[in-house]
Structures are given as structure tokens and as C-alpha cells.
N, C-alpha and C. Protein backbone atom coordinates (compact mmCIF):
# COMPACT_ATOMS: atom_id res chain seq x y z
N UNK A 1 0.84 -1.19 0.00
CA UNK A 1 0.00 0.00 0.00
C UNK A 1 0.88 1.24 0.00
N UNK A 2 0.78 2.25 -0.71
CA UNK A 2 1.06 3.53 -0.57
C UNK A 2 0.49 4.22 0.36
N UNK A 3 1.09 4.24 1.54
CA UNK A 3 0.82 5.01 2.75
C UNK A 3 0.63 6.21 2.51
N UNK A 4 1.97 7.05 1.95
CA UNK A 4 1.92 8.61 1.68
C UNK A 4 0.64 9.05 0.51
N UNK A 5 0.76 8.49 -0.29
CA UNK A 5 -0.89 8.33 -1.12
C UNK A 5 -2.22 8.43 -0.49
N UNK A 6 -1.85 7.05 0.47
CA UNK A 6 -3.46 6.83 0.68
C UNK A 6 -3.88 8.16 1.77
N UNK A 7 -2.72 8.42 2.60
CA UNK A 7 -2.86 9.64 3.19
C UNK A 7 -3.21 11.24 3.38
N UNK A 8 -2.88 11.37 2.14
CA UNK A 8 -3.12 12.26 1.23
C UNK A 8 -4.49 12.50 0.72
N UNK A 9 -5.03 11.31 -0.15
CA UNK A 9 -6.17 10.80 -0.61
C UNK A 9 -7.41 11.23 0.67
N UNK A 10 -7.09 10.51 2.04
CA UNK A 10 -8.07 10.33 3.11
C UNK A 10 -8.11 11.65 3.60
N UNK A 11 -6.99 12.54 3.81
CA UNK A 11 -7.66 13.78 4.91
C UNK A 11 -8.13 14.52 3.63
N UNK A 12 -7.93 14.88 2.20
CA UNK A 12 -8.28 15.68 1.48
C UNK A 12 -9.25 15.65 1.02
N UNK A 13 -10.33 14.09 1.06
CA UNK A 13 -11.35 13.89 0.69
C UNK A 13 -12.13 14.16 2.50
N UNK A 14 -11.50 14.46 3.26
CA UNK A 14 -12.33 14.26 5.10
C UNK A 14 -13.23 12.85 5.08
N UNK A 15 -11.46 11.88 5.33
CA UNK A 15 -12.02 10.80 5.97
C UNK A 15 -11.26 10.54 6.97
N UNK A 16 -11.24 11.05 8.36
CA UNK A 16 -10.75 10.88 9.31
C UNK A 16 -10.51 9.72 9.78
N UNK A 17 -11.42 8.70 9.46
CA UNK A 17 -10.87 7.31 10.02
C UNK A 17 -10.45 6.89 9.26
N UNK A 18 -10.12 7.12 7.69
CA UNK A 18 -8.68 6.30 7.37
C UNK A 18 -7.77 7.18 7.59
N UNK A 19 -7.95 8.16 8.19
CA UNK A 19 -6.37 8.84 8.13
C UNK A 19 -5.78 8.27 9.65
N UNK A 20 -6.73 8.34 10.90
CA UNK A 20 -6.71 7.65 11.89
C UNK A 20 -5.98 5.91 12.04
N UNK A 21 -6.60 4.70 10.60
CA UNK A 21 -5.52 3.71 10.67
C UNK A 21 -4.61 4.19 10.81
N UNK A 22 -4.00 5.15 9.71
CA UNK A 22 -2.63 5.41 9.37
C UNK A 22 -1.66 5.75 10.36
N UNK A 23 -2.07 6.22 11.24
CA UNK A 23 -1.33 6.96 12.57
C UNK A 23 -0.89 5.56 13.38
N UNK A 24 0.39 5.93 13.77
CA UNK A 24 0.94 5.19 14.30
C UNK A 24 0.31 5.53 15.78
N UNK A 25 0.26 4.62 16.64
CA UNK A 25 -0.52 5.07 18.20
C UNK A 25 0.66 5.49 19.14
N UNK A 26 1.89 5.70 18.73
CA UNK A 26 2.66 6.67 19.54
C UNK A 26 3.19 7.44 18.68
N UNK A 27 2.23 8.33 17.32
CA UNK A 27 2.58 9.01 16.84
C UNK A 27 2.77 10.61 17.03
N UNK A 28 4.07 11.37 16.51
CA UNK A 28 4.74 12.30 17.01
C UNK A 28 4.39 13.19 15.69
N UNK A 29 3.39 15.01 16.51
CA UNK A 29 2.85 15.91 15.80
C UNK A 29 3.46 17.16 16.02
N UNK A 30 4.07 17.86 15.02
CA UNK A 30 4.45 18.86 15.65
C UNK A 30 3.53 19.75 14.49
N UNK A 31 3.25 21.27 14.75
CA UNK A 31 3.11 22.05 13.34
C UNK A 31 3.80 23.62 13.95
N UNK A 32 3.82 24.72 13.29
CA UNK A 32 3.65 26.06 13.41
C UNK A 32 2.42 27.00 13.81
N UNK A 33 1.49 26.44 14.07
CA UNK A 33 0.43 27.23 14.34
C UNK A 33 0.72 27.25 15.71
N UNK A 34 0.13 28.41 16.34
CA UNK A 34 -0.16 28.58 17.47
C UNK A 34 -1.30 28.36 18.56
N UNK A 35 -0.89 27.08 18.45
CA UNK A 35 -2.40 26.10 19.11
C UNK A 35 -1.56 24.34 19.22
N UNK A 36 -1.49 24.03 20.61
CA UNK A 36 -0.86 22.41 20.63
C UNK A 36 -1.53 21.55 19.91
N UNK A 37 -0.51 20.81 19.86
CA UNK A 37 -1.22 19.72 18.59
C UNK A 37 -1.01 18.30 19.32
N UNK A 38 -1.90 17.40 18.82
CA UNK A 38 -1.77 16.06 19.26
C UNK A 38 -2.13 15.75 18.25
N UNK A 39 -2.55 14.37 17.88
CA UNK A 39 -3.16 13.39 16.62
C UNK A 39 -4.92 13.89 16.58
N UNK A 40 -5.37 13.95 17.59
CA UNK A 40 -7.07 14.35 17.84
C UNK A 40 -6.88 15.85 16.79
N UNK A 41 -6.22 16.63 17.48
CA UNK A 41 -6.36 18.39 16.80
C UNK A 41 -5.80 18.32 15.73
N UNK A 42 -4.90 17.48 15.52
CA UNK A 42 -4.52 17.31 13.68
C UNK A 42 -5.93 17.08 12.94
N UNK A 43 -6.29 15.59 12.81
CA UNK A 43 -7.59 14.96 12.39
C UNK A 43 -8.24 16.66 12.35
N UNK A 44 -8.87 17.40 13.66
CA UNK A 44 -9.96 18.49 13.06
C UNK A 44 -9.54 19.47 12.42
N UNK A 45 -8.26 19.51 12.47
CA UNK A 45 -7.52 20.65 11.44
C UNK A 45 -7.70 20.31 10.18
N UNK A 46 -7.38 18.67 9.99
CA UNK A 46 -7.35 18.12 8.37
C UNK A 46 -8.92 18.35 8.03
N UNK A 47 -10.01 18.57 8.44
CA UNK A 47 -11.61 18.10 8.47
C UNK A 47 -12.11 19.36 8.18
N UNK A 48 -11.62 20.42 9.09
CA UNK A 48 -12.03 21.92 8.46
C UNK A 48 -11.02 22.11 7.35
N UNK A 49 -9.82 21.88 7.21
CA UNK A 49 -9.13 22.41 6.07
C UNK A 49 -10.44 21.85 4.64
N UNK A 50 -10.49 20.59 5.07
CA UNK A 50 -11.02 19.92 3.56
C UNK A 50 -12.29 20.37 3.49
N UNK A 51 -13.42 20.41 4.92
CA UNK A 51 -14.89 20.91 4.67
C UNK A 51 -14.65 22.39 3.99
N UNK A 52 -13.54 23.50 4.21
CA UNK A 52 -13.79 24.66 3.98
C UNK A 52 -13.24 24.94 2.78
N UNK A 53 -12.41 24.46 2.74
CA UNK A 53 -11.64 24.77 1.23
C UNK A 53 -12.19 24.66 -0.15
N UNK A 54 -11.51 25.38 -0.87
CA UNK A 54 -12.30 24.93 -2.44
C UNK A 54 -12.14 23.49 -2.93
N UNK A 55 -10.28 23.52 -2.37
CA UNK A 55 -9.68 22.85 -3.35
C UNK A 55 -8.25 22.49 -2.20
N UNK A 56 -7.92 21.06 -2.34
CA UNK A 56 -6.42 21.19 -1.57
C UNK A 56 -5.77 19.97 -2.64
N UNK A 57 -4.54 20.90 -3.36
CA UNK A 57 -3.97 20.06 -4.12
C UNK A 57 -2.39 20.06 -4.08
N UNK A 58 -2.15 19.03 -4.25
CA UNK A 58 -0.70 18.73 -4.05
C UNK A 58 0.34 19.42 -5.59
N UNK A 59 1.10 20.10 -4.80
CA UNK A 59 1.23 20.57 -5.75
C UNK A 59 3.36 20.55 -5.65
N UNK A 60 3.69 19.03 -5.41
CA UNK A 60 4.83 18.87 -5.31
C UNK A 60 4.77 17.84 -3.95
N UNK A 61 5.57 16.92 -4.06
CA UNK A 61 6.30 15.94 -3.45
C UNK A 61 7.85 15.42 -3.46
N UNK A 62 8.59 15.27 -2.40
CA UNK A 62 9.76 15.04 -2.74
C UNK A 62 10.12 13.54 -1.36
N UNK A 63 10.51 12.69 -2.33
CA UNK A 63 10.33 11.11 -1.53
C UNK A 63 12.08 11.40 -0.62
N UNK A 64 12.01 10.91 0.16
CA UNK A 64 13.83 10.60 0.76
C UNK A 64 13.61 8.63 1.41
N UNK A 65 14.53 8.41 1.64
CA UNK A 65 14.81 7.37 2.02
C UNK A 65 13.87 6.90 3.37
N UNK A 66 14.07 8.23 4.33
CA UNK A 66 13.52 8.74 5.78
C UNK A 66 12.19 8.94 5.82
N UNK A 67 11.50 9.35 4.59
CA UNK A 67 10.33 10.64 4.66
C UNK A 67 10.05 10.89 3.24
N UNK A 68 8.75 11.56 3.65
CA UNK A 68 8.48 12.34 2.35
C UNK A 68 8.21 13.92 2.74
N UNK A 69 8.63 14.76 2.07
CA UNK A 69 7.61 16.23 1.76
C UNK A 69 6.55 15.95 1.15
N UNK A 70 5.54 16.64 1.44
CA UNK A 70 4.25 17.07 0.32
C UNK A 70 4.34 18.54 0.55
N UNK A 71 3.85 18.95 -0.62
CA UNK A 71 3.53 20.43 -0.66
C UNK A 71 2.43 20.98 -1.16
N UNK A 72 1.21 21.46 -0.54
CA UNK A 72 -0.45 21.51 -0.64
C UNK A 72 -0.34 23.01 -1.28
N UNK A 73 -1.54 23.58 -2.18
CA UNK A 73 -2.05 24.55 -1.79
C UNK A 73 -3.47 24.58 -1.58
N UNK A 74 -3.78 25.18 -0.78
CA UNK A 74 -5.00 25.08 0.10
C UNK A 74 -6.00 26.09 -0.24
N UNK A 75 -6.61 25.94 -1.22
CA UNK A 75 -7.45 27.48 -2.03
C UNK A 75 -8.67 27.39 -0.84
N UNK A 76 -8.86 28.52 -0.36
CA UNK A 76 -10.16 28.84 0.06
C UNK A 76 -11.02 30.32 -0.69
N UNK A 77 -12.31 30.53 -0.55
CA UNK A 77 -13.04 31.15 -1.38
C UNK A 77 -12.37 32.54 -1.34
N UNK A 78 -11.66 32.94 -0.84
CA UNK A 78 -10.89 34.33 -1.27
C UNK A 78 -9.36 34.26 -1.48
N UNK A 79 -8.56 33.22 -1.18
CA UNK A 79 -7.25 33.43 -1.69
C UNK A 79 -6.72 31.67 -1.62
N UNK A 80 -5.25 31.57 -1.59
CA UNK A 80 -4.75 30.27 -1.72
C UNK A 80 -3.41 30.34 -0.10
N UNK A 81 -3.69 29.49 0.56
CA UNK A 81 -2.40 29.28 1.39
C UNK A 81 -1.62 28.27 1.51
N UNK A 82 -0.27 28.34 1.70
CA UNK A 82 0.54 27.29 1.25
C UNK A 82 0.55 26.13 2.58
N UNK A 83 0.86 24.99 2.50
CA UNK A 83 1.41 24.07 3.43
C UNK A 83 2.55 22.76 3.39
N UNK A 84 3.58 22.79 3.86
CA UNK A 84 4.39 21.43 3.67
C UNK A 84 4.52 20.79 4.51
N UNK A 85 4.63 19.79 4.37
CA UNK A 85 3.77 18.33 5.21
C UNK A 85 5.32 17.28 4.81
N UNK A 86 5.77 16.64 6.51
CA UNK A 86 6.81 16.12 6.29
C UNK A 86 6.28 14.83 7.03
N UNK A 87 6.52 13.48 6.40
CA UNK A 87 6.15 12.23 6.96
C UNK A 87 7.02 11.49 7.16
N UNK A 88 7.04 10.62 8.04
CA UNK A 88 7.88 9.72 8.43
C UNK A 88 6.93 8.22 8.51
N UNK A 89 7.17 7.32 7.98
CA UNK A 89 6.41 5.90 7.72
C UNK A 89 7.66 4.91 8.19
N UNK A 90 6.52 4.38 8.69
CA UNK A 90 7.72 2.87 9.30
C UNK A 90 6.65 1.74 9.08
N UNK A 91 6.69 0.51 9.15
CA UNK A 91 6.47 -0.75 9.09
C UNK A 91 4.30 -0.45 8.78
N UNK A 92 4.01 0.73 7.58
CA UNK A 92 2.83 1.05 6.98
C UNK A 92 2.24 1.95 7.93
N UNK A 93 2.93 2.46 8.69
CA UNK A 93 1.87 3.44 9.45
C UNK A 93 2.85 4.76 9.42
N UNK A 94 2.38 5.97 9.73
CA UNK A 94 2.92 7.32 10.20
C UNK A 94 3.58 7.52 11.40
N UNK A 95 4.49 8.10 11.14
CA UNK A 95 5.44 8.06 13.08
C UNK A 95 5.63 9.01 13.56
N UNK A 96 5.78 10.28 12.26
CA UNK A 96 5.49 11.81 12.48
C UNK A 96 5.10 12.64 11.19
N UNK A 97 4.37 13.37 12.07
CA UNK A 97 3.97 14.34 11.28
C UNK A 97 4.07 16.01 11.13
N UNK A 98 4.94 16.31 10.40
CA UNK A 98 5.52 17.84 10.67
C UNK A 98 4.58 18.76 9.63
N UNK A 99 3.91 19.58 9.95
CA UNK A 99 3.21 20.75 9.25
C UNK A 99 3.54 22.20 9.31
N UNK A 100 4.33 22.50 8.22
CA UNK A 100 4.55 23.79 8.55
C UNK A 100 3.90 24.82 7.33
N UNK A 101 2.60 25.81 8.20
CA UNK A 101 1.87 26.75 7.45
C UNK A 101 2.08 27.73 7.07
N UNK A 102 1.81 28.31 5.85
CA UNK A 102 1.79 30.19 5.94
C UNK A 102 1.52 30.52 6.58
N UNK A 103 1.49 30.41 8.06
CA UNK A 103 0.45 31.23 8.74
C UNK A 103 -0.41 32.70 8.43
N UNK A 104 0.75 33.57 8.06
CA UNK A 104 -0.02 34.89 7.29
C UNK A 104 -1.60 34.47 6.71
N UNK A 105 -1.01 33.52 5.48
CA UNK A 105 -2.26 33.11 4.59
C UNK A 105 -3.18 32.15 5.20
N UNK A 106 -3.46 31.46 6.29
CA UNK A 106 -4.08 30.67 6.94
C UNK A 106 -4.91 31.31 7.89
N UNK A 107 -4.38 32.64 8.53
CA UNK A 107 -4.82 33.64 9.31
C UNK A 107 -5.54 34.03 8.36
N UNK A 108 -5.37 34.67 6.80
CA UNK A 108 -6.53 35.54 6.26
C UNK A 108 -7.54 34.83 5.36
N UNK A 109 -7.17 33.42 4.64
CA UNK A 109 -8.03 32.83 4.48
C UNK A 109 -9.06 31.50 5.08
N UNK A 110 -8.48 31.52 6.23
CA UNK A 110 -8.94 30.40 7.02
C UNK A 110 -9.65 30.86 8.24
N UNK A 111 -10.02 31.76 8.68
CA UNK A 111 -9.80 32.55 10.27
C UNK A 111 -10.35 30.98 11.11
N UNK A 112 -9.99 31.51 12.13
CA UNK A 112 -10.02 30.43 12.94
C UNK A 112 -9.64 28.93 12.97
N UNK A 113 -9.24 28.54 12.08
CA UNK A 113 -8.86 27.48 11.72
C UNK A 113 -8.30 26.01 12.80
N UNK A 114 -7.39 26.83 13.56
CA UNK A 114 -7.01 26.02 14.57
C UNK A 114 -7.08 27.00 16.00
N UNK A 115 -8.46 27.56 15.97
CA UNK A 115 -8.71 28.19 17.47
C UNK A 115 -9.66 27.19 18.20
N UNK A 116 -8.85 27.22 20.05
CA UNK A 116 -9.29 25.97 20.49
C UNK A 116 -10.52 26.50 21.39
């Protein structure tokens, strides 16, 4: 199975419980927003990104041995904000997950996005 695929595939369509298999159960979240993150506040971040957005398309990937990058843009009804997404996969599941946002552009096209 293509993990980084199917991953991709599941939060962008908001299917939280396959993105949920995917998570490793001592999986490690970090992002840039200003709001703590665990695996729970990821999942509703991925759920409003996809309910609100126009459109979230990948718009670049780069594989390493370790990991992958993805690189999203995240159109919502007044502008586009960027996101890169760093994974770590071990034995088919996720082990971390690094998100780092425009924030600028997430602040003006997203408001609230990750307010707890």
C-alpha cells in the first residue's frame, strides 16, 4: 500500500478514520500554528481544512529514504495558502507528522482554523 498516497487521498477527501488507521498510536505531531497539537487536533484541522476549502492540491512531493515532503495549496473562497507536510512511515503506518503553514495566509483565508 502507498501510505503517503493513501494519506493524502483520506484527509483531502475528510475521511478521518482512514487517516486515523494510518497513525501510528505513539505518533509524534508537531506544526507552526499557534495552538498544541496532538493526533485528535490534527484529524480536526485536516476536516475543516477539507470541509472549507475549495480545493487542496498537491502541488509537489519530494520522496527521501527517511520521509516524504508534500507540498499543498490550500485554495479557500478568497485566496490560496501554502502548506508542507513532512512524513515519516515505518512498518505502513505514520510516526510523524511535521506541518509547517503560511500562517499569514491561513490567518486571512482560514480565520479560525485552529482556534481551540
Amino acid at each position: 500500500m502507498d501510505v503517503v498516497g493513501f494519506w493524502t487521498r483520506s484527509w483531502t477527501s475528510d475521511d478521518p478514520d482512514a487517516v486515523r488507521k494510518l497513525l501510528a498510536p505513539d505518533v509524534e505531531v508537531e506544526w507552526n500554528l499557534d495552538a498544541p497539537v496532538d493526533d485528535e487536533e490534527l484529524l480536526q484541522v485536516q476536516h475543516r481544512i477539507a470541509a472549507f476549502a475549495d480545493s487542496v492540491t498537491v502541488t509537489g512531493q519530494t520522496v527521501a529514504e527517511d520521509g516524504t515532503a508534500i507540498f499543498y495549496d490550500l485554495a479557500a473562497p478568497f485566496g490560496t495558502a501554502r502548506m508542507i507536510e513532512f512524513l515519516a512511515v515505518s512498518a505502513g503506518r505514520i510516526t510523524e507528522v511535521r506541518q509547517v503553514y503560511d500562517v499569514t495566509s491561513v490567518d486571512r483565508y482560514f480565520p479560525g482554523l485552529y482556534a481551540n
